[in-house]
Protein backbone atom coordinates (compact mmCIF):
# COMPACT_ATOMS: atom_id res chain seq x y z
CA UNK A 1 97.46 101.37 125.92
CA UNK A 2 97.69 105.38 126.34
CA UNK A 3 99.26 106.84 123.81
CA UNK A 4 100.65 110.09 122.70
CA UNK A 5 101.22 110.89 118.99
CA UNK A 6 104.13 113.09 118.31
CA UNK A 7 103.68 113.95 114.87
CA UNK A 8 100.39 115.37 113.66
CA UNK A 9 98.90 119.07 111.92
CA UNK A 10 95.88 121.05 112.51
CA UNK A 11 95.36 123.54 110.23
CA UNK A 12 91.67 126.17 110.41
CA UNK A 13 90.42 125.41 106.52
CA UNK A 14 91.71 121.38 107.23
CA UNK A 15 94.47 120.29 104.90
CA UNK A 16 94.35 120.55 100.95
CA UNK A 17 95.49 116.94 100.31
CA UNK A 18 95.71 114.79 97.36
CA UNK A 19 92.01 115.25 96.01
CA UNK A 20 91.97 119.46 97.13
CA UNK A 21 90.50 118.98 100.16
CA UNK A 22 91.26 117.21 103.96
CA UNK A 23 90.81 113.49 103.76
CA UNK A 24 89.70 113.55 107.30
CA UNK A 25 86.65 114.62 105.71
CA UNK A 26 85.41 117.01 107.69
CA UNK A 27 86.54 119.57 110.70
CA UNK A 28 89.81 118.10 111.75
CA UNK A 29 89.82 119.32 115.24
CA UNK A 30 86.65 117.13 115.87
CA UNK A 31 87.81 114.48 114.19
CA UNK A 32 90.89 113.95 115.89
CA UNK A 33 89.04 114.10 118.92
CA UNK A 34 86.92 110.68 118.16
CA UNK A 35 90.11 109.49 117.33
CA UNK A 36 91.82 110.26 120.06
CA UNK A 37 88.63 108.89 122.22
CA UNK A 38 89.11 106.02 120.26
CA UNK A 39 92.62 104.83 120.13
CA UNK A 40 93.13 106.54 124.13
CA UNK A 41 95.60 109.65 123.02
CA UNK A 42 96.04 111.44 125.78
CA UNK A 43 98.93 114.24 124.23
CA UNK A 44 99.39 115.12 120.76
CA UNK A 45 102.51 116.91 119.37
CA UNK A 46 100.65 119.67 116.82
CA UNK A 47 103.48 120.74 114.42
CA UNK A 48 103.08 123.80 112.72
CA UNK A 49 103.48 124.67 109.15
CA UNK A 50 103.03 128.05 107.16
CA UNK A 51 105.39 126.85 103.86
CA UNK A 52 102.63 128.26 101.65
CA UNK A 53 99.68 130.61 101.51
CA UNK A 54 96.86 128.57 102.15
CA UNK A 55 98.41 127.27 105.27
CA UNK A 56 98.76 130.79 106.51
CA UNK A 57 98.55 131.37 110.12
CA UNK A 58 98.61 128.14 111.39
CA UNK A 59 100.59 129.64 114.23
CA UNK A 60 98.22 131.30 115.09
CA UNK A 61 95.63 128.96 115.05
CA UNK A 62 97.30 126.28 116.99
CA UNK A 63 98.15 128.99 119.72
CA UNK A 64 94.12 129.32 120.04
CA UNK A 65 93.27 125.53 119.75
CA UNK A 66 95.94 124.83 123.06
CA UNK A 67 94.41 127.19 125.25
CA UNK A 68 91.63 125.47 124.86
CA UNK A 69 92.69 122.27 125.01
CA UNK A 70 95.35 120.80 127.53
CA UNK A 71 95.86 117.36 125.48
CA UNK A 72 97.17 119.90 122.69
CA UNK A 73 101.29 120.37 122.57
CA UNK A 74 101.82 122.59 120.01
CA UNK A 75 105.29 123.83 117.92
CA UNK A 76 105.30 126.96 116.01
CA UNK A 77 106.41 126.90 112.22
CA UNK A 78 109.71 128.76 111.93
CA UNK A 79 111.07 129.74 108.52
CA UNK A 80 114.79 128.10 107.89
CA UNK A 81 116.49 131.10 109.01
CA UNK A 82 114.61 131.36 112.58
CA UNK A 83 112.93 134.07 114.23
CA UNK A 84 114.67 136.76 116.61
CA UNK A 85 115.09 136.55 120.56
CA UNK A 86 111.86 138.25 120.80
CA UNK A 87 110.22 136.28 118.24
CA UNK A 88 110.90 133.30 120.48
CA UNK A 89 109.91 135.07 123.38
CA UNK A 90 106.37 135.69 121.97
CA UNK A 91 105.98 132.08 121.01
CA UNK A 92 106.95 130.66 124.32
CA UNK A 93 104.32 133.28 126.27
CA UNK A 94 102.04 131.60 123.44
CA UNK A 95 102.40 128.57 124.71
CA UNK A 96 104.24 126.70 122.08
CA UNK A 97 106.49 123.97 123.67
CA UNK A 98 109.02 124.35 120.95
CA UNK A 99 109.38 124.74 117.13
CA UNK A 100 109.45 122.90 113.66
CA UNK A 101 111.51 123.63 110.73
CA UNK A 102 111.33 122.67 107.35
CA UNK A 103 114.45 121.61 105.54
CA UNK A 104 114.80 120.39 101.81
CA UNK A 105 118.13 120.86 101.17
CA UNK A 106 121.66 121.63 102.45
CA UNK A 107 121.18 125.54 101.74
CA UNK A 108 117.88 125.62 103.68
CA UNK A 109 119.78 123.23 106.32
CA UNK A 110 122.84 125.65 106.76
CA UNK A 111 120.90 129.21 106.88
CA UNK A 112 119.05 126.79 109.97
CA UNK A 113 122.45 125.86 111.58
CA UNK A 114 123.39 129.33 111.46
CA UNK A 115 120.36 130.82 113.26
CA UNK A 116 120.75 127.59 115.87
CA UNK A 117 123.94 128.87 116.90
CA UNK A 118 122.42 132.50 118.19
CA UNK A 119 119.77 130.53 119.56
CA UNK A 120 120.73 127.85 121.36
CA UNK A 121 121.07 129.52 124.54
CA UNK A 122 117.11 130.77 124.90
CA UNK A 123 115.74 127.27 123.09
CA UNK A 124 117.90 125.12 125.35
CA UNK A 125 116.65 127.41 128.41
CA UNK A 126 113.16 126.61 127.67
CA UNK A 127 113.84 123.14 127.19
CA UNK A 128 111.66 123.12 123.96
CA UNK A 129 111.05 120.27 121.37
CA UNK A 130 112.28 120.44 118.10
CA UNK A 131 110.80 118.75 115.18
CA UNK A 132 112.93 119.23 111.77
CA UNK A 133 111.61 117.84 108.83
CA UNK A 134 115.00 117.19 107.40
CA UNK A 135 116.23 114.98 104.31
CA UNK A 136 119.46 113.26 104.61
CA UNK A 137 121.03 115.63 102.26
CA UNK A 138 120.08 118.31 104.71
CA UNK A 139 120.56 116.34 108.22
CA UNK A 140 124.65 116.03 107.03
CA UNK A 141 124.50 119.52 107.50
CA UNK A 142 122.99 119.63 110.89
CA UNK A 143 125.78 118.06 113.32
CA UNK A 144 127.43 120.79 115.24
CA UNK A 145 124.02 122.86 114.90
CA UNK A 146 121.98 119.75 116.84
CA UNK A 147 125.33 119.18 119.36
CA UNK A 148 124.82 122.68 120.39
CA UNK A 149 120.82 122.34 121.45
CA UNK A 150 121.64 119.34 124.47
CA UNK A 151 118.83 121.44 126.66
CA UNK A 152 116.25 120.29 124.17
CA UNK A 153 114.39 117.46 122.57
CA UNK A 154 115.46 117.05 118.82
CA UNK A 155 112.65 114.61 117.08
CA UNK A 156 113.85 113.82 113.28
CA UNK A 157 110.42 113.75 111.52
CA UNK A 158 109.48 110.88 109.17
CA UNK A 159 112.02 108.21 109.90
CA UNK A 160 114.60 111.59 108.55
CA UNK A 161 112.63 111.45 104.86
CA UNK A 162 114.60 108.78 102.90
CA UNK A 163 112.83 109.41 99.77
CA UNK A 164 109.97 106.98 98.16
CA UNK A 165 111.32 102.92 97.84
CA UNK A 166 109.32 100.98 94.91
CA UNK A 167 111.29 97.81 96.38
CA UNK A 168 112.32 96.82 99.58
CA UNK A 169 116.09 98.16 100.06
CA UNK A 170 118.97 96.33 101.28
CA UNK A 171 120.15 97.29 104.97
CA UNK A 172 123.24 97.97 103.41
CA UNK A 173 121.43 100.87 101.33
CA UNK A 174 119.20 101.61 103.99
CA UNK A 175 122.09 102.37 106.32
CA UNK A 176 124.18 104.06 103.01
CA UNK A 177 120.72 106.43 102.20
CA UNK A 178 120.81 107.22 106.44
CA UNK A 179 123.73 107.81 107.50
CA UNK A 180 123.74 111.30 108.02
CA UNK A 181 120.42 110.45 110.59
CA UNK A 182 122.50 107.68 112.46
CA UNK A 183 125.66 109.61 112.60
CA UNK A 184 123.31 111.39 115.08
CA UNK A 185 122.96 108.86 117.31
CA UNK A 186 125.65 109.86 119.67
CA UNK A 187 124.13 112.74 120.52
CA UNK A 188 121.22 111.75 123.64
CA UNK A 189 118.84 114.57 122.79
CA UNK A 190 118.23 113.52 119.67
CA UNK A 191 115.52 110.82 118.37
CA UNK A 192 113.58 110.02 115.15
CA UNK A 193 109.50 110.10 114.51
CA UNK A 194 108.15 107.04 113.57
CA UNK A 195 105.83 108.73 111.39
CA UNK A 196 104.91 108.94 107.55
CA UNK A 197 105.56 105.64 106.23
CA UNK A 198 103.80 106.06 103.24
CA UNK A 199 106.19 108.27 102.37
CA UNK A 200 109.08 105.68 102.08
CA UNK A 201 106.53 103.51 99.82
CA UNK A 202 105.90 103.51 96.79
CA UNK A 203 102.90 103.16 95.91
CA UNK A 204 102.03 104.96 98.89
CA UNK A 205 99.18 103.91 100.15
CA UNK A 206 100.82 100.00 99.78
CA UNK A 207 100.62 99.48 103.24
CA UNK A 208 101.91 97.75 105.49
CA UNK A 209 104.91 99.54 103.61
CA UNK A 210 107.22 96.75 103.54
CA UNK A 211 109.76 99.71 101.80
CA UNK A 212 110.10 101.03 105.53
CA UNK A 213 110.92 98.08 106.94
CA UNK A 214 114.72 98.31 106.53
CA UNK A 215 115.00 102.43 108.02
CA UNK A 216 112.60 101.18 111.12
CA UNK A 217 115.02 98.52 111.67
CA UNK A 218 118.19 100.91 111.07
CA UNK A 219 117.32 103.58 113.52
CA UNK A 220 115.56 101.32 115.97
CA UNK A 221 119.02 99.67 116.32
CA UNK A 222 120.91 103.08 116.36
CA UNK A 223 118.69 104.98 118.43
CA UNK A 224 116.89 102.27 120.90
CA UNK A 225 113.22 102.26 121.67
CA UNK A 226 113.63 105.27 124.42
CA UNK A 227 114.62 107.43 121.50
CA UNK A 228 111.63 106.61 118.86
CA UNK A 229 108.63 108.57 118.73
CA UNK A 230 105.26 107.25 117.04
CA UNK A 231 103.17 110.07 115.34
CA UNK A 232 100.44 109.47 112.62
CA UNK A 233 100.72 112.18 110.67
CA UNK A 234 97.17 113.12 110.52
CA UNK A 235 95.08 114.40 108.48
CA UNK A 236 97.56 114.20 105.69
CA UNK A 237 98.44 110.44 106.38
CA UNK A 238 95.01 110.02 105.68
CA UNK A 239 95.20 110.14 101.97
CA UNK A 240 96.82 106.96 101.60
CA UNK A 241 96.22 105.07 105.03
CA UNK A 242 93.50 105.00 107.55
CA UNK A 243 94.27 106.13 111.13
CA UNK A 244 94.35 103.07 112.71
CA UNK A 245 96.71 101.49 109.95
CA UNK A 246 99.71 104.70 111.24
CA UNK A 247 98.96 102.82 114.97
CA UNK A 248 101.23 99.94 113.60
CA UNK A 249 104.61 100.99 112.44
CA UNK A 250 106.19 97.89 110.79
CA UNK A 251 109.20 96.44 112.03
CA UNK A 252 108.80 97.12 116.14
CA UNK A 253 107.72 93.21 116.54
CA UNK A 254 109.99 92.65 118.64
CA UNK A 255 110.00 94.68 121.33
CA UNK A 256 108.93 94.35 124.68
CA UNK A 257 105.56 95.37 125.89
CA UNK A 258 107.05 98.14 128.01
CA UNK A 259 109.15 99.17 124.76
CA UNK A 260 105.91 99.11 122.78
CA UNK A 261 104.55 101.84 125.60
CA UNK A 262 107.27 104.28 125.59
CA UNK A 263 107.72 104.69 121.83
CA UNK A 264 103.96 104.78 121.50
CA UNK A 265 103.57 107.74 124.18
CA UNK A 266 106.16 107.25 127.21
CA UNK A 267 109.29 108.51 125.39
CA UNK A 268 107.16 111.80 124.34
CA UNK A 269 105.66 112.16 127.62
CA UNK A 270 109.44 112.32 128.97
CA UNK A 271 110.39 115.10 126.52
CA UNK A 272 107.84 117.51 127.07
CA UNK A 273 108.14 117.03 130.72
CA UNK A 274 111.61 118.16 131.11
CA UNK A 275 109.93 121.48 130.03
């Protein structure tokens, strides 16, 4: 089955992880490329990230890694409060196919909203792909902001970061810790990553992270299969699970083999072509 991951980093000096160095163990660019080889990735989502010194020009470096490599989709790290009109013009003659935020907390989700709203006109004109790493406390914050961006593709990254579950939850918690994700629903443009499981579990590395199992189940039924996005989360995934372990996101059982294709790869394939 082709797939295309929509949630991964590249980053020049590999990622620090757990143990001070990348668990993929070596140059990640070539190892993500055997993987890829390997498990038929055709298009990968590269989401930048410059929230501390050592990952310092990653921008940069991802502009340099897709002109050299078609399969490579990459989104430039933007601080909470944005970048300026030509900021965003500069990333978009880049190359960058959209951008990724980072936000904690309602402050850092507000000062976001905020910029969104002088923004939305040139984002939704490019059509670009937004991935916000966003905790529930933050995505309550993010309605009007996300209503506003209809021209682009909003992907919620890591099932929208419900926070680390040493026991299963209830669906009735699941859907109480979530709601400010599924009050989202309504709006088409928005979907969720199927990504970073490990960091709903607890221990994380438990896999198949039965903790999950509830939020897969909650947004799959909010959202539908058309709006769900696998992504791996390589290399930092890698500390806990192997690669091949992110392929298999629990709780998608039941869907249909054509369901199975499109959040694997068909539903981010879509996106980045209305660009």
């Amino acid at each position: 089955m082709p797939r295309a991951d929509a949630h991964l980093h590249l980053f020049a000096d590999g990622y620090p992880g757990r143990y001070g160095r990348s668990p993929a163990g070596g140059n990640e660019l070539a190892i993500y490329q055997t993987l890829r080889r390997e498990h038929d990735i055709d298009l990968a989502l590269v989401v930048g990230y410059e929230g501390g010194p050592e990952f310092a020009d990653n921008n940069r470096h991802l502009a340099r890694l897709a002109a050299a490599h078609d399969w490579i989709a990459p989104l430039a790290y933007v601080s909470a409060t944005g970048t300026d009109a030509a900021g965003l013009d500069r990333l978009r003659s880049a190359g960058f196919a959209g951008i990724a935020a980072y936000l904690p907390d309602p402050a850092s989700a507000d000062a976001f909203a905020d910029w969104a709203a002088t923004a939305a006109g040139a984002l939704n004109d490019a059509a670009a792909v937004i991935s916000l790493n966003a905790t529930p406390e933050a995505t309550g914050r993010l309605g009007r902001a996300l209503a506003a961006l209809d021209g682009c593709a909003v992907l919620l990254s890591h099932l929208g970061l419900p926070g680390l579950h040493a026991t299963v939850p209830t669906p009735e918690a699941a859907e109480e810790r979530l709601a400010p994700l599924t009050g989202l629903a309504r709006l088409p443009h928005v979907g969720v990553k199927l990504s970073g499981l490990y960091a709903v579990s607890d221990p994380a590395e438990a896999y198949p992270h039965a903790a999950a199992r509830p939020f897969v189940e909650l947004v799959l039924d909010r959202f539908g299969p058309a709006r769900l996005y696998w992504g791996s989360d390589f290399s930092p995934s890698l500390d806990h699970v192997s690669f091949a372990q992110t392929l298999h996101p629990v709780g998608l059982g039941g869907l249909t083999a054509a369901e199975t294709a499109d959040v694997h790869g068909g539903n981010l394939r879509r996106a980045l072509g209305r660009r």
